[in-house]
PDB file of N, CA and C in Angstrom:
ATOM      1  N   UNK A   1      -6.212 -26.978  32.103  1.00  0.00           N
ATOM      2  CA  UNK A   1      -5.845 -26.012  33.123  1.00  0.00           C
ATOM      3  C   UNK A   1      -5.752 -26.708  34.471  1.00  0.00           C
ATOM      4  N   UNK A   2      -4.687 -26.449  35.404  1.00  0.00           N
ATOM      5  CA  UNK A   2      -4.502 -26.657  36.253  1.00  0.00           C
ATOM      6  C   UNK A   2      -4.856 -26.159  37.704  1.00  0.00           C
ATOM      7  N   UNK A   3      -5.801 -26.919  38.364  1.00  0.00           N
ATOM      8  CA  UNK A   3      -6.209 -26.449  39.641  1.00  0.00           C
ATOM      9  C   UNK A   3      -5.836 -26.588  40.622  1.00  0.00           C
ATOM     10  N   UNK A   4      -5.340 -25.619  41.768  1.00  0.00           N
ATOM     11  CA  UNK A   4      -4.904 -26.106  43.190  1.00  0.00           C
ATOM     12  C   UNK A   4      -5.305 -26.873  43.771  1.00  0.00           C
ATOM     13  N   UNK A   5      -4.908 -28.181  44.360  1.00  0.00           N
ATOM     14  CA  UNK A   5      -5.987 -29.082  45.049  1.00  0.00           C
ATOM     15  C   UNK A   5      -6.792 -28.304  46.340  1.00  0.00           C
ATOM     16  N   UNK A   6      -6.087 -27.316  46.753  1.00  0.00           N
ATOM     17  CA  UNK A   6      -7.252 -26.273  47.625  1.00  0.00           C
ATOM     18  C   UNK A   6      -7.843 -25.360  47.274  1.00  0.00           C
ATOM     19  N   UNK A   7      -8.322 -25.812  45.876  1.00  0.00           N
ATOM     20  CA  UNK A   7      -9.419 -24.401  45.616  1.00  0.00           C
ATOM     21  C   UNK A   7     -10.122 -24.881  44.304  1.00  0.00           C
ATOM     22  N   UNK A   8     -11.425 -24.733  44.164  1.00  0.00           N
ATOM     23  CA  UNK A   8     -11.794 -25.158  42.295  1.00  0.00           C
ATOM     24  C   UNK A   8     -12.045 -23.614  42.190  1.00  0.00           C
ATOM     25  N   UNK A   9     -12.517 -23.478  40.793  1.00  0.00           N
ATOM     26  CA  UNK A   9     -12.587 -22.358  40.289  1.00  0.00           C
ATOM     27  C   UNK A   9     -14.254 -22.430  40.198  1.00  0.00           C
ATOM     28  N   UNK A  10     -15.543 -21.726  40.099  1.00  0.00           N
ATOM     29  CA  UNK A  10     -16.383 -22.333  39.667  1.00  0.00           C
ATOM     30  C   UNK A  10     -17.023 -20.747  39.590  1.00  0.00           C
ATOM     31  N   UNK A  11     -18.166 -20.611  38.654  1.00  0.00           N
ATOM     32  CA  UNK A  11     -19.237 -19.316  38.640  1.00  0.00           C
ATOM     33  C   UNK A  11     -20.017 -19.643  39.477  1.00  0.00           C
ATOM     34  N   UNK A  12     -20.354 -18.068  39.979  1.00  0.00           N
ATOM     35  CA  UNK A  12     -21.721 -18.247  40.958  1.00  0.00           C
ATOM     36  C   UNK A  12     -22.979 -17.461  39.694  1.00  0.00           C
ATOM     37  N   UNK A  13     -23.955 -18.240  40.052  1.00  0.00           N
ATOM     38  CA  UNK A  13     -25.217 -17.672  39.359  1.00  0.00           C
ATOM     39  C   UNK A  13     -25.319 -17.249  37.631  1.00  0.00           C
ATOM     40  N   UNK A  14     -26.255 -16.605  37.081  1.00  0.00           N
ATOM     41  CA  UNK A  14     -25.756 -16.821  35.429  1.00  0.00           C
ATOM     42  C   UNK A  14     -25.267 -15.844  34.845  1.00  0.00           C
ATOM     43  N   UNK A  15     -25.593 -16.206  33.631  1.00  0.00           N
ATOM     44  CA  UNK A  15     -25.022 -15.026  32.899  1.00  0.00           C
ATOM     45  C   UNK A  15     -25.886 -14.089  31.844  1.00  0.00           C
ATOM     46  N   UNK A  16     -26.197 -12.874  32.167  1.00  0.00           N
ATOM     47  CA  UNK A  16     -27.396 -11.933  31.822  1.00  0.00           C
ATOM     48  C   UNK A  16     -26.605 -11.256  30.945  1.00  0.00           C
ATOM     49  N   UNK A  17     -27.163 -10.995  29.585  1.00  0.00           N
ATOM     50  CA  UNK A  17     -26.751 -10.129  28.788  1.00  0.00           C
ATOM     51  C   UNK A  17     -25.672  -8.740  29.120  1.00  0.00           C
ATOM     52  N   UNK A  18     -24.367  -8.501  28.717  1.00  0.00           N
ATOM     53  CA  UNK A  18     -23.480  -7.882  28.678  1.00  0.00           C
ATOM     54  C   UNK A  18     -23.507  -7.703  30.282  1.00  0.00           C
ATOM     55  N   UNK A  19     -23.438  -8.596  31.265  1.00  0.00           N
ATOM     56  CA  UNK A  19     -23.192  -9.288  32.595  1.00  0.00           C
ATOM     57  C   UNK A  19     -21.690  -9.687  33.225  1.00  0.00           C
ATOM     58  N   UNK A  20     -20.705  -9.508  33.663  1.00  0.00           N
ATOM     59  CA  UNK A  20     -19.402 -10.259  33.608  1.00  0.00           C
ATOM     60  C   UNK A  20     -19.773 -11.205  34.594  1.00  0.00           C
ATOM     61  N   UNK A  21     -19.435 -12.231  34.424  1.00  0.00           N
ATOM     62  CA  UNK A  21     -19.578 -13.404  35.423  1.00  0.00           C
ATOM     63  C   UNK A  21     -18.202 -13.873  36.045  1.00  0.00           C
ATOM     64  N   UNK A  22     -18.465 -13.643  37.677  1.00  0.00           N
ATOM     65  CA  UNK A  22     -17.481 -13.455  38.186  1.00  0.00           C
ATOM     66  C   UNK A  22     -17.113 -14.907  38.680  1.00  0.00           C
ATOM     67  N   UNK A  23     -15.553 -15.220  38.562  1.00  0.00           N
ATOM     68  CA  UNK A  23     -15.032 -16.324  39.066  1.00  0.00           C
ATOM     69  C   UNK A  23     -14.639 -16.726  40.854  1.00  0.00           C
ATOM     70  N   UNK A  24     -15.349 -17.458  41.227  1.00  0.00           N
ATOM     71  CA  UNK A  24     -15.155 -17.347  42.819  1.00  0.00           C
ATOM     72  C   UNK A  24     -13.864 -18.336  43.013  1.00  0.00           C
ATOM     73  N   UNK A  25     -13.677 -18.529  43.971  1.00  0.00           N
ATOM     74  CA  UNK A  25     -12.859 -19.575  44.601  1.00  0.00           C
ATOM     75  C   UNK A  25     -13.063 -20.103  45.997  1.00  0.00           C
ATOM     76  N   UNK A  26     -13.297 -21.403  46.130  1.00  0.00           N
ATOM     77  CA  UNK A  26     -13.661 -22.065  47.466  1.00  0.00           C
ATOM     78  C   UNK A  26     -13.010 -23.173  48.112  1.00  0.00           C
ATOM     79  N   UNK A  27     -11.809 -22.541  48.652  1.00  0.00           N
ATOM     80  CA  UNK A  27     -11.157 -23.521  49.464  1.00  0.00           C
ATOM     81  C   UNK A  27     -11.103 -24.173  49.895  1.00  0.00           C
ATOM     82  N   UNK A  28     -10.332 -25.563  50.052  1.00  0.00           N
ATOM     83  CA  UNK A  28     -10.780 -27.355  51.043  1.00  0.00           C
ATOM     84  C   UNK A  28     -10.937 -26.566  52.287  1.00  0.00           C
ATOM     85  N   UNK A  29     -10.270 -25.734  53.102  1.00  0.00           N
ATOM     86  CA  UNK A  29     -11.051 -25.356  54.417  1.00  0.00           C
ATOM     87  C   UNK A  29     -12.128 -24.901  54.654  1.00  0.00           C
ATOM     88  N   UNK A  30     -13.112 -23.976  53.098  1.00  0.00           N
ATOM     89  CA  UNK A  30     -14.305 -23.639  53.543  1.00  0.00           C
ATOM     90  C   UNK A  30     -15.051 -24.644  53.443  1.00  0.00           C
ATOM     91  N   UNK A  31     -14.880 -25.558  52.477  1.00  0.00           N
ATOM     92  CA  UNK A  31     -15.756 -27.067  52.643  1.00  0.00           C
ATOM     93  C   UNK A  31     -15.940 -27.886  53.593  1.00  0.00           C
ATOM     94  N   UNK A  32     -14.554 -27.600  54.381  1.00  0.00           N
ATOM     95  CA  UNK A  32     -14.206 -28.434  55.485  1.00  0.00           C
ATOM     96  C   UNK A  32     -15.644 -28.098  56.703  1.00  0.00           C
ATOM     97  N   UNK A  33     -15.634 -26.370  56.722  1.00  0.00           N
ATOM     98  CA  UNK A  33     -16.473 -26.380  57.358  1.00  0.00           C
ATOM     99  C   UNK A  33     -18.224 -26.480  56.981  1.00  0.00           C
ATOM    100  N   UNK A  34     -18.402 -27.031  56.049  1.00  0.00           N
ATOM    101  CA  UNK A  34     -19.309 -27.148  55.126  1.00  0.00           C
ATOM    102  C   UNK A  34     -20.020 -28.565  55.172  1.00  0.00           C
ATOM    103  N   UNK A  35     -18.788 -29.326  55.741  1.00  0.00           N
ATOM    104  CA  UNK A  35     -19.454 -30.861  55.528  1.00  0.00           C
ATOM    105  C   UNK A  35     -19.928 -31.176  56.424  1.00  0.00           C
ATOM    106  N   UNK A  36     -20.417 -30.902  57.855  1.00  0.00           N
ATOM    107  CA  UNK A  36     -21.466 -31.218  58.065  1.00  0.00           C
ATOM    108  C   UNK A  36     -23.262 -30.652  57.821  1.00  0.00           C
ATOM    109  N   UNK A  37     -23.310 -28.949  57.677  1.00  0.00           N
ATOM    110  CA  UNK A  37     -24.087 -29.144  56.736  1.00  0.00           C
ATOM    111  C   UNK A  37     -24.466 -29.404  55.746  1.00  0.00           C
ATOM    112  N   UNK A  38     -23.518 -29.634  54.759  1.00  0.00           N
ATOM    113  CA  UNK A  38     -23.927 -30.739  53.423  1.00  0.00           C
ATOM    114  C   UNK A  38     -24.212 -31.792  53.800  1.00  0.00           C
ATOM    115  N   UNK A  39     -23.966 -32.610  54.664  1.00  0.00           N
ATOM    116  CA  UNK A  39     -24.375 -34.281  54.427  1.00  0.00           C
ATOM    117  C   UNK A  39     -25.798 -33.735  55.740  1.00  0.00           C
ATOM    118  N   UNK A  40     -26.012 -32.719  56.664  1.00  0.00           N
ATOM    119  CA  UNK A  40     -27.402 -32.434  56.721  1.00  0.00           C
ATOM    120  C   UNK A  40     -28.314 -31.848  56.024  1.00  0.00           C
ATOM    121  N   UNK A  41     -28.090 -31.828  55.154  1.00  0.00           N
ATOM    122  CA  UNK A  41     -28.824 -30.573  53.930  1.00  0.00           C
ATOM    123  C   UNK A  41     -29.733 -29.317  54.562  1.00  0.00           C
ATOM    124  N   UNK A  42     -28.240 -29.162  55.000  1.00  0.00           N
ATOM    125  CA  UNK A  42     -28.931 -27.394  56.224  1.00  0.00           C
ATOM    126  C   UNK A  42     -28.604 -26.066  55.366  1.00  0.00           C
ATOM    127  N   UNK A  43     -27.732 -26.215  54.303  1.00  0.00           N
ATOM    128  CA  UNK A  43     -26.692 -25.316  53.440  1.00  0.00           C
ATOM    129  C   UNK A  43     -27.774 -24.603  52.702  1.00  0.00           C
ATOM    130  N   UNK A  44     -27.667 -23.254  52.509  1.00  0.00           N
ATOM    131  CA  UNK A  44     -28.727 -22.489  51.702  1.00  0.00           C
ATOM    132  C   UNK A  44     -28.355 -23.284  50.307  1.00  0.00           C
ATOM    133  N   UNK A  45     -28.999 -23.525  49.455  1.00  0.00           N
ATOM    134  CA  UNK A  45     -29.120 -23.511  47.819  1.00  0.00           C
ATOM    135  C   UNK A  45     -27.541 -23.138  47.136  1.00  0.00           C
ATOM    136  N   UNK A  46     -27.123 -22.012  47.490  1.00  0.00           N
ATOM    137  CA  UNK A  46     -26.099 -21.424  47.217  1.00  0.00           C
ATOM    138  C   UNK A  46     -24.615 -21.949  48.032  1.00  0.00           C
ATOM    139  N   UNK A  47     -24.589 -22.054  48.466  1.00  0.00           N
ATOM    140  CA  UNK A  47     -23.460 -22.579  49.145  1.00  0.00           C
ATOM    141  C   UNK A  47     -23.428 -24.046  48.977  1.00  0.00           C
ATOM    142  N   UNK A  48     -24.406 -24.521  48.793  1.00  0.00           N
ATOM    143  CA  UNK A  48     -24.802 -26.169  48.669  1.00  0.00           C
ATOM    144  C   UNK A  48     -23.887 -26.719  46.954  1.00  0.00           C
ATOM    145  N   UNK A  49     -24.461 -25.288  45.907  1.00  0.00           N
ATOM    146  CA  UNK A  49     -24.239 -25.805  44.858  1.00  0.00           C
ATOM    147  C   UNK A  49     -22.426 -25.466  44.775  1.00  0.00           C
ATOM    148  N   UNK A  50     -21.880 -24.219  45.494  1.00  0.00           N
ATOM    149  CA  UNK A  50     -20.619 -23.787  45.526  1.00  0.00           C
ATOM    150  C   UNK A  50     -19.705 -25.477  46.569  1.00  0.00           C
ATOM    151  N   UNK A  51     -20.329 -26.086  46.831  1.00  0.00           N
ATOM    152  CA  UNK A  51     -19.569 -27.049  47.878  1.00  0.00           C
ATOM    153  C   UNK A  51     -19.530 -28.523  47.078  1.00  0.00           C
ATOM    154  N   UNK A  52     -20.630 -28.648  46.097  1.00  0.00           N
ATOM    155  CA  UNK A  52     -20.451 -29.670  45.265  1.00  0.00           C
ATOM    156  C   UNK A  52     -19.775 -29.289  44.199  1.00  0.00           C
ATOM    157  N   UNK A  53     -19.755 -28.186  43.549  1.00  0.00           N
ATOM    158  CA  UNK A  53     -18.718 -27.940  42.334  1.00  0.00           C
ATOM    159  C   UNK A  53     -17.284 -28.465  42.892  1.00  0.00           C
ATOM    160  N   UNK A  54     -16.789 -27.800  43.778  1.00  0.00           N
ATOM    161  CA  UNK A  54     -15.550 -27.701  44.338  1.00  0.00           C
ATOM    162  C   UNK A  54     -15.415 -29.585  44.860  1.00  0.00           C
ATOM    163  N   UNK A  55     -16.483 -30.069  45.291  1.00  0.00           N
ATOM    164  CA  UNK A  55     -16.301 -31.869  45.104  1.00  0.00           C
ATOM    165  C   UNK A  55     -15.850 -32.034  43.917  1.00  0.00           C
ATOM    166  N   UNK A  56     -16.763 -31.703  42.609  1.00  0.00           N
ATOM    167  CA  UNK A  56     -16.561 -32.593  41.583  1.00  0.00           C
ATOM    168  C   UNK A  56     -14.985 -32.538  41.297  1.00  0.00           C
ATOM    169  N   UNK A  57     -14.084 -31.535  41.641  1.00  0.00           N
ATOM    170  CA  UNK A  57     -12.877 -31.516  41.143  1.00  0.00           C
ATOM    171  C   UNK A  57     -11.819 -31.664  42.256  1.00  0.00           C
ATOM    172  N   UNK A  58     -12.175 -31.724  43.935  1.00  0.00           N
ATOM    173  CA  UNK A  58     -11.334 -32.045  44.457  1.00  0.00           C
ATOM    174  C   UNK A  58     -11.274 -33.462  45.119  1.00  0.00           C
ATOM    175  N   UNK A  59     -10.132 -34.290  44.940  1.00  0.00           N
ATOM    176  CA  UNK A  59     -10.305 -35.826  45.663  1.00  0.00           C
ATOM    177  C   UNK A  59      -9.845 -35.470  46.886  1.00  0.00           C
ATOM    178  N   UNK A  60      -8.761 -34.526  47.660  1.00  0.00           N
ATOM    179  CA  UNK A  60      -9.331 -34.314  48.812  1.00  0.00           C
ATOM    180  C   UNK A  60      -9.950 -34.303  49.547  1.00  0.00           C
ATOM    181  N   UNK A  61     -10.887 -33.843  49.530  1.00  0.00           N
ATOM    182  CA  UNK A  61     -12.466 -32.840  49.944  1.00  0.00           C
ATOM    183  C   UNK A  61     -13.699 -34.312  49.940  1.00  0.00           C
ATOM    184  N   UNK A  62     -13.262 -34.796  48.763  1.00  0.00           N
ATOM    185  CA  UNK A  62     -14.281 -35.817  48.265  1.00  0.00           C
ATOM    186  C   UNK A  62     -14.169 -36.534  48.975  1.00  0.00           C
ATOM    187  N   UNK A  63     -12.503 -37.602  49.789  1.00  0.00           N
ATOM    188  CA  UNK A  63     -12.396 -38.303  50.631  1.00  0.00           C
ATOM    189  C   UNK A  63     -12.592 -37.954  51.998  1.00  0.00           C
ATOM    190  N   UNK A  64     -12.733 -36.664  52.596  1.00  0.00           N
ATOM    191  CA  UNK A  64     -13.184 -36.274  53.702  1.00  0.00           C
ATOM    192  C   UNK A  64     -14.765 -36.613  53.615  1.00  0.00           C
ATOM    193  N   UNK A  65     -15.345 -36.020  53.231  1.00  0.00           N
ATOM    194  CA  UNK A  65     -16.717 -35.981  53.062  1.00  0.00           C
ATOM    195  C   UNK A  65     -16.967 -37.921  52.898  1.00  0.00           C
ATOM    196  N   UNK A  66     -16.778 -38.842  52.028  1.00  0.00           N
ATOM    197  CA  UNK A  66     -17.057 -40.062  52.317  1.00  0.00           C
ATOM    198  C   UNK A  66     -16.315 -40.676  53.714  1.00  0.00           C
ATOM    199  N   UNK A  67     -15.075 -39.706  54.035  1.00  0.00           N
ATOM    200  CA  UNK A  67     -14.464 -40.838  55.562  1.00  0.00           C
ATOM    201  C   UNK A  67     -15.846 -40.352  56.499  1.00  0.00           C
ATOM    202  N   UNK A  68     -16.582 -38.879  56.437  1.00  0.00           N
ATOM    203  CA  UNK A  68     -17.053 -38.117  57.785  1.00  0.00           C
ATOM    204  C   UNK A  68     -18.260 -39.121  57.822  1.00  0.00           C
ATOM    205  N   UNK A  69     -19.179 -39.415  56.318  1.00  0.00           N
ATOM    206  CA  UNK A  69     -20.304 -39.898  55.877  1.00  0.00           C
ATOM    207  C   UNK A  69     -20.488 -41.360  56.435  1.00  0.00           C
ATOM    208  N   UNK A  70     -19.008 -41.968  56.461  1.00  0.00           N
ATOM    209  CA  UNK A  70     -18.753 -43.008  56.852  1.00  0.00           C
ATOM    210  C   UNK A  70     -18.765 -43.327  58.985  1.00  0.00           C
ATOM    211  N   UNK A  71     -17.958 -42.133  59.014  1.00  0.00           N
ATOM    212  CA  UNK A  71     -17.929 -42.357  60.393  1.00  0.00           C
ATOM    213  C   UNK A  71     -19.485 -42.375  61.173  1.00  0.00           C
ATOM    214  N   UNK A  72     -20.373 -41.241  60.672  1.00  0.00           N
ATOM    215  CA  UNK A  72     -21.565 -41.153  61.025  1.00  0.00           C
ATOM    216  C   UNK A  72     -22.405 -42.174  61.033  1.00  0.00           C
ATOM    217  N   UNK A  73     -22.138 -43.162  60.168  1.00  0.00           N
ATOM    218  CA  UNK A  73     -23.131 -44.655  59.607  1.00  0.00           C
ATOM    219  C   UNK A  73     -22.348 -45.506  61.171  1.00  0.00           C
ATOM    220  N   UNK A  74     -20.825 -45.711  60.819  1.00  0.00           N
ATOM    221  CA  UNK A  74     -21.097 -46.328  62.218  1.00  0.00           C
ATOM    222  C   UNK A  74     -20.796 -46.318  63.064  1.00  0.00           C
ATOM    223  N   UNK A  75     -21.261 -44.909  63.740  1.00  0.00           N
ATOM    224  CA  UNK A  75     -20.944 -44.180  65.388  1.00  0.00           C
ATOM    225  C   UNK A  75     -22.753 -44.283  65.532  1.00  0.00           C
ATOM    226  N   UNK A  76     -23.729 -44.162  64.318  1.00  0.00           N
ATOM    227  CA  UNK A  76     -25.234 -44.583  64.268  1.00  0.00           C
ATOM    228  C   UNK A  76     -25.255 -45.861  65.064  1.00  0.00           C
ATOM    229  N   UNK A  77     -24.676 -46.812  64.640  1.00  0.00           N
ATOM    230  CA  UNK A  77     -25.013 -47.997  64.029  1.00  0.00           C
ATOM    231  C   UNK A  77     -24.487 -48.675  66.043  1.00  0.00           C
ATOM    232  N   UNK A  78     -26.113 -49.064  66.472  1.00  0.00           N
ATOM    233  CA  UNK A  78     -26.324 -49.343  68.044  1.00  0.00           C
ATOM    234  C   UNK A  78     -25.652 -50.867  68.403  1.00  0.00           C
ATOM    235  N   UNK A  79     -24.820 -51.536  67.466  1.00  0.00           N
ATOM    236  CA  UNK A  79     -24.646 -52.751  67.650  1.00  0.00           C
ATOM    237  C   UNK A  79     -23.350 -52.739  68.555  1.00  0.00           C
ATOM    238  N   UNK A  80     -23.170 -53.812  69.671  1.00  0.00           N
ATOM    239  CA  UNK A  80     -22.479 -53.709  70.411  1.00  0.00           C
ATOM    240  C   UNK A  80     -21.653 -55.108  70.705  1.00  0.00           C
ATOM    241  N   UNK A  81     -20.166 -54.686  70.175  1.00  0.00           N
ATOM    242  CA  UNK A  81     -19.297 -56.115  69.930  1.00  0.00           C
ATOM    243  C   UNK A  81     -18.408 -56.299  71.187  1.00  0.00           C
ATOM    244  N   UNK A  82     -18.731 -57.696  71.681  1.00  0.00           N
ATOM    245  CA  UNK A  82     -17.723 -58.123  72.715  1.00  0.00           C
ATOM    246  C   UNK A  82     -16.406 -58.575  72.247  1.00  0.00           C
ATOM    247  N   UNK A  83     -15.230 -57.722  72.597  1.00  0.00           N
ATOM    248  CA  UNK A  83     -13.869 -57.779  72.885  1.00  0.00           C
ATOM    249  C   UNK A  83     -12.997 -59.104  73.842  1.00  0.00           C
ATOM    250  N   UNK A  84     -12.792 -59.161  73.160  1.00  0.00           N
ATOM    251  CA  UNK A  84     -11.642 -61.220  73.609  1.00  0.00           C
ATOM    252  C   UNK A  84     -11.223 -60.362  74.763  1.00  0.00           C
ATOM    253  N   UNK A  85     -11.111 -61.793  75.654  1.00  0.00           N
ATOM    254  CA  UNK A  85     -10.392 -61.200  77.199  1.00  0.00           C
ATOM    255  C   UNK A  85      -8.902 -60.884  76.915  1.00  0.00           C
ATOM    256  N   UNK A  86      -8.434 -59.844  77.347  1.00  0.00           N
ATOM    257  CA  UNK A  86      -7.365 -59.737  77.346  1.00  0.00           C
ATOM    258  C   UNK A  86      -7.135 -58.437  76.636  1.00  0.00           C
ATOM    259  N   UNK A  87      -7.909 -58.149  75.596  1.00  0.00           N
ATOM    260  CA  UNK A  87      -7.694 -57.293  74.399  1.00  0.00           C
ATOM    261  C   UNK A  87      -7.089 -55.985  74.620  1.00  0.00           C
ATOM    262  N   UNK A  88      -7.449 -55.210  75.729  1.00  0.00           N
ATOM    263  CA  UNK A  88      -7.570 -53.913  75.964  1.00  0.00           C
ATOM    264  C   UNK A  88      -5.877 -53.653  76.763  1.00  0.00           C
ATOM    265  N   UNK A  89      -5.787 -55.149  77.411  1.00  0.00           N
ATOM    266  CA  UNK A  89      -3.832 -54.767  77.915  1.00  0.00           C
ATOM    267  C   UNK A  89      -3.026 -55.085  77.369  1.00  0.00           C
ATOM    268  N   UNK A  90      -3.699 -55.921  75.636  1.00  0.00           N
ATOM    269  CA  UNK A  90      -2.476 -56.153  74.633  1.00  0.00           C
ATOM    270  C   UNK A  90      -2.242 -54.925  73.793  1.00  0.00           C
ATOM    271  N   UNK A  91      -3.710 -53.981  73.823  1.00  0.00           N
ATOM    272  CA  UNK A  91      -3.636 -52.983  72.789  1.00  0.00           C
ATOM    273  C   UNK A  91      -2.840 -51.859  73.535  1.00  0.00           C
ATOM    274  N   UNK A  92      -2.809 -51.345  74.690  1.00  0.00           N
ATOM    275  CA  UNK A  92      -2.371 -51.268  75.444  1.00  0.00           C
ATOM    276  C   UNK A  92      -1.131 -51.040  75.253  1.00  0.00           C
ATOM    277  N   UNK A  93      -0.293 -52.382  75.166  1.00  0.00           N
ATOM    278  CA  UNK A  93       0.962 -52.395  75.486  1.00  0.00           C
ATOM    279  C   UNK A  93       1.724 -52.336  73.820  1.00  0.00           C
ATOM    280  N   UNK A  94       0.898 -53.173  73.143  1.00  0.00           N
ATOM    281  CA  UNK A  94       1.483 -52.595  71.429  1.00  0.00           C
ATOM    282  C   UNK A  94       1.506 -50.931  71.612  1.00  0.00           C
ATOM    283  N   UNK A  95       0.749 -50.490  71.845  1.00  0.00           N
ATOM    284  CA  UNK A  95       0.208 -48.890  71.465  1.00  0.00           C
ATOM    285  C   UNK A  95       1.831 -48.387  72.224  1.00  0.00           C
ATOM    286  N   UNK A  96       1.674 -48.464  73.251  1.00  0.00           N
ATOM    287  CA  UNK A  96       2.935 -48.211  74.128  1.00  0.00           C
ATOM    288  C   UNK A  96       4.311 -48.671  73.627  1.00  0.00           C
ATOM    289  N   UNK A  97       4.789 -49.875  72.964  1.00  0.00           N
ATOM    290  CA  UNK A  97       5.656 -50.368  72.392  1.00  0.00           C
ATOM    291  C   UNK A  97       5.925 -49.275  71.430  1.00  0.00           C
ATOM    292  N   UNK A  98       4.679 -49.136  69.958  1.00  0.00           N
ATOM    293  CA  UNK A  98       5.233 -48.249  69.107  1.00  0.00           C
ATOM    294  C   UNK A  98       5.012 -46.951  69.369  1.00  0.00           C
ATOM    295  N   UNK A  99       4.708 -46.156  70.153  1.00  0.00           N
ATOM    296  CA  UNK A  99       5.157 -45.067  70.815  1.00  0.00           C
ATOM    297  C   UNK A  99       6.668 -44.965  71.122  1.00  0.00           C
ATOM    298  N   UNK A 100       7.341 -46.058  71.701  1.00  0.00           N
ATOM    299  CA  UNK A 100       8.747 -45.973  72.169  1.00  0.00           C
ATOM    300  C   UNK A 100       9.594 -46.402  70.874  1.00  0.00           C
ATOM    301  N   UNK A 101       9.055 -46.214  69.784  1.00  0.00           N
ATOM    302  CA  UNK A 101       9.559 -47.136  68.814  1.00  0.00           C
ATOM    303  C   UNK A 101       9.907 -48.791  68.494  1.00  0.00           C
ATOM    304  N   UNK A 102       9.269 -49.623  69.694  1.00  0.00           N
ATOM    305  CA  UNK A 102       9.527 -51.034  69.554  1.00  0.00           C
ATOM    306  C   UNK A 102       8.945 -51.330  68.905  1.00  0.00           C
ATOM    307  N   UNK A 103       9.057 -52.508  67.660  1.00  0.00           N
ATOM    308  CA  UNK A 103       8.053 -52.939  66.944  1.00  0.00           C
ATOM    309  C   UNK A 103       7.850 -54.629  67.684  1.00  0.00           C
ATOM    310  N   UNK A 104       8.044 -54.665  68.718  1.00  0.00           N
ATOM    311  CA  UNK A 104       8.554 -56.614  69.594  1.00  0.00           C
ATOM    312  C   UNK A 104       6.971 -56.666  69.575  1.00  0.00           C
ATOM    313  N   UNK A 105       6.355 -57.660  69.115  1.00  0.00           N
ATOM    314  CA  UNK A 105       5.064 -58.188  69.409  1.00  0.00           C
ATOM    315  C   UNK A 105       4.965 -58.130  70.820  1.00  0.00           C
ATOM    316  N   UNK A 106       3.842 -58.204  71.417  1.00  0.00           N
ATOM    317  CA  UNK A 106       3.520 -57.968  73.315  1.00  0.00           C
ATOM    318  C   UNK A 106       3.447 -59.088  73.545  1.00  0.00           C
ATOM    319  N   UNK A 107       3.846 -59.252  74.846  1.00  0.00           N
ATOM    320  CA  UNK A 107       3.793 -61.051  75.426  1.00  0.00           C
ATOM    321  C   UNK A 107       2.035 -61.119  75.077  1.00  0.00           C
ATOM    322  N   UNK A 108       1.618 -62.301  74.827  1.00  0.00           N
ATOM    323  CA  UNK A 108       0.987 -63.156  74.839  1.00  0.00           C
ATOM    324  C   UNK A 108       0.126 -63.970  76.437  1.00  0.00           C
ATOM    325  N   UNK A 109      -1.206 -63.418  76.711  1.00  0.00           N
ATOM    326  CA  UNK A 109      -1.926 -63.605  78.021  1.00  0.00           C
ATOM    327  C   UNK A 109      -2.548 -64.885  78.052  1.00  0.00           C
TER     328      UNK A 109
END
């Protein structure tokens, strides 16, 4: 069976004798807003387990959640790298080049 990449299908809670167990659906946007309390483990129980089902089957969702997991490690991470002289008016002027569509390498300082 085929799933929308914006939505898994998944049950909430069990199944009690002559019970219908109802099928939810949880969209890459409700996860979206989900991932930062999932990677804080602030998410009630319930929403926690509705946000990992919907991982196990979306690679969407899955690559957000490792890029966000990622960014957090190193926007953490206090180490502080010195930049070659020059760097900031070559990036600068590339950035500006392919904005105008030039692809001409930038003069050289």
């Amino acid at each position: 069976m085929y799933v929308e990449p914006s939505a898994a299908r998944f049950t909430i809670g069990g199944r009690k004798s002559g019970e219908e167990v109802v099928a939810m659906i949880l969209e890459c946007k409700h996860v979206w807003d989900y991932i930062s309390g999932y990677l804080d483990d602030s998410l009630s129980p319930e929403t926690k387990e509705s946000v990992q089902r919907h991982l196990e089957h979306c690679e969407i969702c899955s690559a957000i959640l490792d890029s966000t997991r990622n960014i957090i490690i190193l926007t953490a991470d206090d180490r502080i790298f010195e930049l070659p002289v020059g760097f900031s008016k070559r990036l600068h002027a590339r950035l500006a080049q392919e904005m105008n569509g030039n692809s001409r390498e930038p003069d050289q300082d």
